[in-house]
Protein backbone atom coordinates (compact mmCIF):
# COMPACT_ATOMS: atom_id res chain seq x y z
CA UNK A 1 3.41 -15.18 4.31
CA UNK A 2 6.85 -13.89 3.35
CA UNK A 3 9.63 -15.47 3.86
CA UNK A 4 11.74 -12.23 4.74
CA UNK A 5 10.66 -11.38 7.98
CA UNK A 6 14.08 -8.88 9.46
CA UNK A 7 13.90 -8.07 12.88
CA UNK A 8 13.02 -4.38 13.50
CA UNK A 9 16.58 -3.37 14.06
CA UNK A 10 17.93 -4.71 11.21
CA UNK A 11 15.45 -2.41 9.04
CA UNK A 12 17.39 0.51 7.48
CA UNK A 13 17.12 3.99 9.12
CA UNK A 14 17.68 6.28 5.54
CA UNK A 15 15.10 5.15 2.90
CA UNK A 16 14.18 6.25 -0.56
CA UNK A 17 10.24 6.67 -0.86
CA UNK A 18 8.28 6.64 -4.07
CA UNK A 19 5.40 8.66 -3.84
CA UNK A 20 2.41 7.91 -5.26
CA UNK A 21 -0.85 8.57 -4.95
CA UNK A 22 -3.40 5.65 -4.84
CA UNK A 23 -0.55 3.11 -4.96
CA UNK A 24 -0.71 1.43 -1.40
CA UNK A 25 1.56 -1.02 -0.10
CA UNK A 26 0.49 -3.20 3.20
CA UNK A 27 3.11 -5.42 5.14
CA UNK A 28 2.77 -8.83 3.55
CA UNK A 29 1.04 -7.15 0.48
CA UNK A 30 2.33 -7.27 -2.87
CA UNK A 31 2.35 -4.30 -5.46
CA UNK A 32 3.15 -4.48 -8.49
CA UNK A 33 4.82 -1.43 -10.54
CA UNK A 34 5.45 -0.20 -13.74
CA UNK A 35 8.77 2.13 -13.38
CA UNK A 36 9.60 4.39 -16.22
CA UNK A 37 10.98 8.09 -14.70
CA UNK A 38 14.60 8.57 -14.82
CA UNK A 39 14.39 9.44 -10.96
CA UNK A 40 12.74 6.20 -10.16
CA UNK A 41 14.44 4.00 -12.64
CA UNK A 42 17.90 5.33 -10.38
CA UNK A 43 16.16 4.73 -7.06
CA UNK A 44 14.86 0.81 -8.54
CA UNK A 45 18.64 0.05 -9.33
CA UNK A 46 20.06 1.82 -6.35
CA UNK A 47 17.59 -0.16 -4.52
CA UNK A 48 18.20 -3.58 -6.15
CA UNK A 49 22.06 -2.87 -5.55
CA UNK A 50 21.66 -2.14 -1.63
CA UNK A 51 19.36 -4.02 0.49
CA UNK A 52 16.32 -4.20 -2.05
CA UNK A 53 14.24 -2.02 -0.44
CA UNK A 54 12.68 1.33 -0.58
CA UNK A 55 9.01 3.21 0.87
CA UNK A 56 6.01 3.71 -0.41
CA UNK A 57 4.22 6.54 0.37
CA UNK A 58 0.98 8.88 -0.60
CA UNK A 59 1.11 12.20 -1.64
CA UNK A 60 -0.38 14.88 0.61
CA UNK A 61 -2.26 17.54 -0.62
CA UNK A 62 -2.97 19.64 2.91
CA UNK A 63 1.30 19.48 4.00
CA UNK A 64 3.17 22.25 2.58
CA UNK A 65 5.56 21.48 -0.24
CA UNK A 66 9.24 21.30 1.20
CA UNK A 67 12.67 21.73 -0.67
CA UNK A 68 12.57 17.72 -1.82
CA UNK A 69 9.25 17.86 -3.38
CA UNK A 70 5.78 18.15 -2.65
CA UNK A 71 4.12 16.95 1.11
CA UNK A 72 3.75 13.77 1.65
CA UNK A 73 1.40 11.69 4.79
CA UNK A 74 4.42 10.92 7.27
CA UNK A 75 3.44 7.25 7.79
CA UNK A 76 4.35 4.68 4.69
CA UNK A 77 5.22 1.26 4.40
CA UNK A 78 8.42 -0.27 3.40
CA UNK A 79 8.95 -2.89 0.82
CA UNK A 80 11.09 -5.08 -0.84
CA UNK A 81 11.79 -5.99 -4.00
CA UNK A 82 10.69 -9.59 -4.47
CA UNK A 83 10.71 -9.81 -8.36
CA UNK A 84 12.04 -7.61 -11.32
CA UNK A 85 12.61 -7.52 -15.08
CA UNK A 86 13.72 -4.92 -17.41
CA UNK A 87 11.42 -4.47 -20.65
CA UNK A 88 12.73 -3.70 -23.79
CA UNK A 89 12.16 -0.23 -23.91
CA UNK A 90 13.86 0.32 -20.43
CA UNK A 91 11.04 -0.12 -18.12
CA UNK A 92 11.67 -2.17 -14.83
CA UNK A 93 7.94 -4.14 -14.20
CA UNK A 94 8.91 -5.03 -10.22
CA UNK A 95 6.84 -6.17 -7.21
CA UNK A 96 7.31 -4.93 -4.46
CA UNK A 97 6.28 -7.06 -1.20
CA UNK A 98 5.19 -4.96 2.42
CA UNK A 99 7.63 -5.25 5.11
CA UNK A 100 6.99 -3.02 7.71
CA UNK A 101 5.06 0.58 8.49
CA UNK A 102 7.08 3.46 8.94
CA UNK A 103 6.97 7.23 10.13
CA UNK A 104 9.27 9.85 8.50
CA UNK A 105 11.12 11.77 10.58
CA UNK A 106 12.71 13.70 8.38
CA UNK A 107 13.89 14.22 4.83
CA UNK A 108 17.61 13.92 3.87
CA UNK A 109 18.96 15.39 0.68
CA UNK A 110 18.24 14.17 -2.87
CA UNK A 111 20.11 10.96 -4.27
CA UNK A 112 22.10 11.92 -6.83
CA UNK A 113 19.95 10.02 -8.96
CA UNK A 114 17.41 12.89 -8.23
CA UNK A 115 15.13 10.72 -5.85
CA UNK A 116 13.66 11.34 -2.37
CA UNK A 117 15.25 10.16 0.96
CA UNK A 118 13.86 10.12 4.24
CA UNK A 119 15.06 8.77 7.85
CA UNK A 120 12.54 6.15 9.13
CA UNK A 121 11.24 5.53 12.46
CA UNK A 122 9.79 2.03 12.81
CA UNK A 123 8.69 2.23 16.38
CA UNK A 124 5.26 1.05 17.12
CA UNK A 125 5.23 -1.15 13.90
CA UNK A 126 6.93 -4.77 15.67
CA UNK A 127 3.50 -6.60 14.80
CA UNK A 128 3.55 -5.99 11.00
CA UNK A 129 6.97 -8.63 11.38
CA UNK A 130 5.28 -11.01 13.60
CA UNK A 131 5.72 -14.68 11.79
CA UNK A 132 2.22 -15.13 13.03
CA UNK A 133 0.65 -12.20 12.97
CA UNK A 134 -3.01 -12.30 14.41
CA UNK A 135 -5.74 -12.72 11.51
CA UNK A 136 -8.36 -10.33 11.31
CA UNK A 137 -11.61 -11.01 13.81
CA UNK A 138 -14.04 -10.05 10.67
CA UNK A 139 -16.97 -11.63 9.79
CA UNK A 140 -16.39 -13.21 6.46
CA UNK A 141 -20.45 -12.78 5.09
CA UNK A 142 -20.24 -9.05 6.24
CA UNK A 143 -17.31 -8.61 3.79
CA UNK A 144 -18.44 -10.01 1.13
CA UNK A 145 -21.83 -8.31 1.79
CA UNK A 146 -19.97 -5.47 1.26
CA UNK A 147 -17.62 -6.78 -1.56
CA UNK A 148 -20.36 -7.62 -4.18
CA UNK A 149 -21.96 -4.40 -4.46
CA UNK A 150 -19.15 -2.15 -4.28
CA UNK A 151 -17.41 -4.15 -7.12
CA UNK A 152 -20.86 -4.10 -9.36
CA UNK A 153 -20.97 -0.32 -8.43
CA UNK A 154 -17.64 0.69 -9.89
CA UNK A 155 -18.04 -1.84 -12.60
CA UNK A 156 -14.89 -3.91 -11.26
CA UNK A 157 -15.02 -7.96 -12.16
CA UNK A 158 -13.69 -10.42 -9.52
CA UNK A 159 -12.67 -14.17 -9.89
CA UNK A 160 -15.28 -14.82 -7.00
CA UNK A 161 -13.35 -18.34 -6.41
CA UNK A 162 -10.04 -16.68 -5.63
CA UNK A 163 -12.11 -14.45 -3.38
CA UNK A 164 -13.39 -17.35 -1.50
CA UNK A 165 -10.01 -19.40 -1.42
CA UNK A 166 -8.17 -16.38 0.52
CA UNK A 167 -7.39 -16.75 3.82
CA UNK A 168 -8.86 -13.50 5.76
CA UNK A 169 -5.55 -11.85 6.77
CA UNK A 170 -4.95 -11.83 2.66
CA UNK A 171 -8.20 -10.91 1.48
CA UNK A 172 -8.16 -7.95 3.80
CA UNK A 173 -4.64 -6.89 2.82
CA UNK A 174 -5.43 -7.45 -0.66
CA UNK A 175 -9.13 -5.53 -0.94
CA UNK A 176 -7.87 -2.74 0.90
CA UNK A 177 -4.60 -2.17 -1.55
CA UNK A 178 -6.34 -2.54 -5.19
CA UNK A 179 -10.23 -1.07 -4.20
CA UNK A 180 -10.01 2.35 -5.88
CA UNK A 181 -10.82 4.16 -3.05
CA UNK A 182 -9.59 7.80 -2.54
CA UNK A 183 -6.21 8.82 -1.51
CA UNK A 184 -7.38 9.45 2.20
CA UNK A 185 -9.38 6.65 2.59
CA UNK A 186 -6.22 4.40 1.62
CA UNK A 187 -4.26 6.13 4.08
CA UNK A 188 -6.51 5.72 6.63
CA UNK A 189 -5.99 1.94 6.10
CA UNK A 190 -2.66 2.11 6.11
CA UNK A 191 -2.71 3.64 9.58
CA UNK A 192 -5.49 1.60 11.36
CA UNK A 193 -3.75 0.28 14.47
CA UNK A 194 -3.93 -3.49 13.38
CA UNK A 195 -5.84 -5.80 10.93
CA UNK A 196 -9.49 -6.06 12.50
CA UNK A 197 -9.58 -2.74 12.96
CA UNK A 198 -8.47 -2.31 8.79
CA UNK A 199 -11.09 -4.77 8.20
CA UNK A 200 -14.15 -3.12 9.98
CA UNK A 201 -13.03 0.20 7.89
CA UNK A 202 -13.04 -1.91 4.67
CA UNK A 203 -16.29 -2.67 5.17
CA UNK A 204 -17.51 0.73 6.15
CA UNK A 205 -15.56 2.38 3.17
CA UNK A 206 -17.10 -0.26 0.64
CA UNK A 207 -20.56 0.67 1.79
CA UNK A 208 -20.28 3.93 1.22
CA UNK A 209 -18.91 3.39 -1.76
CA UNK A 210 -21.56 1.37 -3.13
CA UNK A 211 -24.50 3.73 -2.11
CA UNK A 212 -21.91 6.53 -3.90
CA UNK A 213 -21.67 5.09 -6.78
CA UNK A 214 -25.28 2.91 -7.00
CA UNK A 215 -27.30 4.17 -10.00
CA UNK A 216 -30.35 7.06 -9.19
CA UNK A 217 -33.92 6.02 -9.10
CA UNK A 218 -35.85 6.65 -11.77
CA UNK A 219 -38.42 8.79 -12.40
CA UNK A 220 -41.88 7.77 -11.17
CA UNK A 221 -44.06 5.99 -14.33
């Protein structure tokens, strides 16, 4: 559990927002990031200079492109930056730890770093800053029914003991942020309304993934 945990009026109303497909970012998650674009490298030390925080969000294909850049789903997830070094060759290698879902309700214009701003609505979103948020009602075995043959599907290796040693809350957040699903499917579990309902999903999208991706028969000898 983090140990920032604002109230939901002291959240910032005017965000930056990285967009990036695939890249998801769950309250209480942590994402690590590679930042090397000029526009992004302004918007990491902008961020690091006020408030250390900035939105993550995914990339729509189906919304129409609008004067800041291309559509984007209008429901991300704030985070803050909870560690951060500079490489020599000028990258920043950050993490960036979920706060709290947002909704955009509009965009502002560019930074003059070149970077997207939005204003943020974070009504409806109180429980992702609950101290003690409720853990998921899943059914641990189900999961990692689920888990094992997804992972041998896409050819993904697991440390199986730091699987078992998560606490459920975590191991939902966690499977649902780095499983290579597609950009959809991780929005969709961004938006579920709260964490059982993201875990029954991760189990649905891992099956389907696994009977995707499972190797043909044979031909009859």
């Amino acid at each position: 559990m983090s140990v920032f945990l604002p109230r939901l009026a002291e959240l910032p109303e005017e965000i930056a927002i990285f967009p990036l497909g695939g890249a998801l970012l769950l309250p209480q998650g942590r994402l690590p990031l590679n930042i090397f674009e000029p526009r992004y490298l302004a918007m990491t030390l902008d961020s690091l200079a006020n408030g250390r925080m900035f939105g993550m969000v995914q990339p729509d294909t189906r919304a129409p492109k609008g004067e800041a850049g291309p559509g984007v789903y209008r429901i991300g997830c704030l985070g803050r930056l909870s560690s951060f070094s500079e490489t020599d060759d000028g990258r920043l290698l950050i993490t960036l730890t979920g706060v709290a879902r947002f909704r955009i309700l509009g965009e502002l214009p560019l930074a003059p770093g070149g970077y997207r701003r939005v204003r943020a609505d974070y009504a409806g979103f109180a429980a992702d800053l609950a101290e003690d948020e409720a853990a998921p009602a899943i059914d641990r075995a189900e999961l990692l029914s689920a888990l094992r043959p997804y992972f041998r599907a896409r050819g993904i290796d697991a440390n199986w003991e730091a699987v078992e040693q998560m606490d459920d809350a975590t191991l939902v957040t966690t499977l649902s942020m780095v499983c290579p699903f597609e950009v959809p499917e991780k929005q969709a579990l961004l938006e579920a309304p709260d964490a059982t309902e993201r875990a029954q999903m991760l189990v649905a999208l891992m099956r389907m993934g696994a009977a995707a991706n499972a190797a043909p028969d044979g031909p009859p000898s």
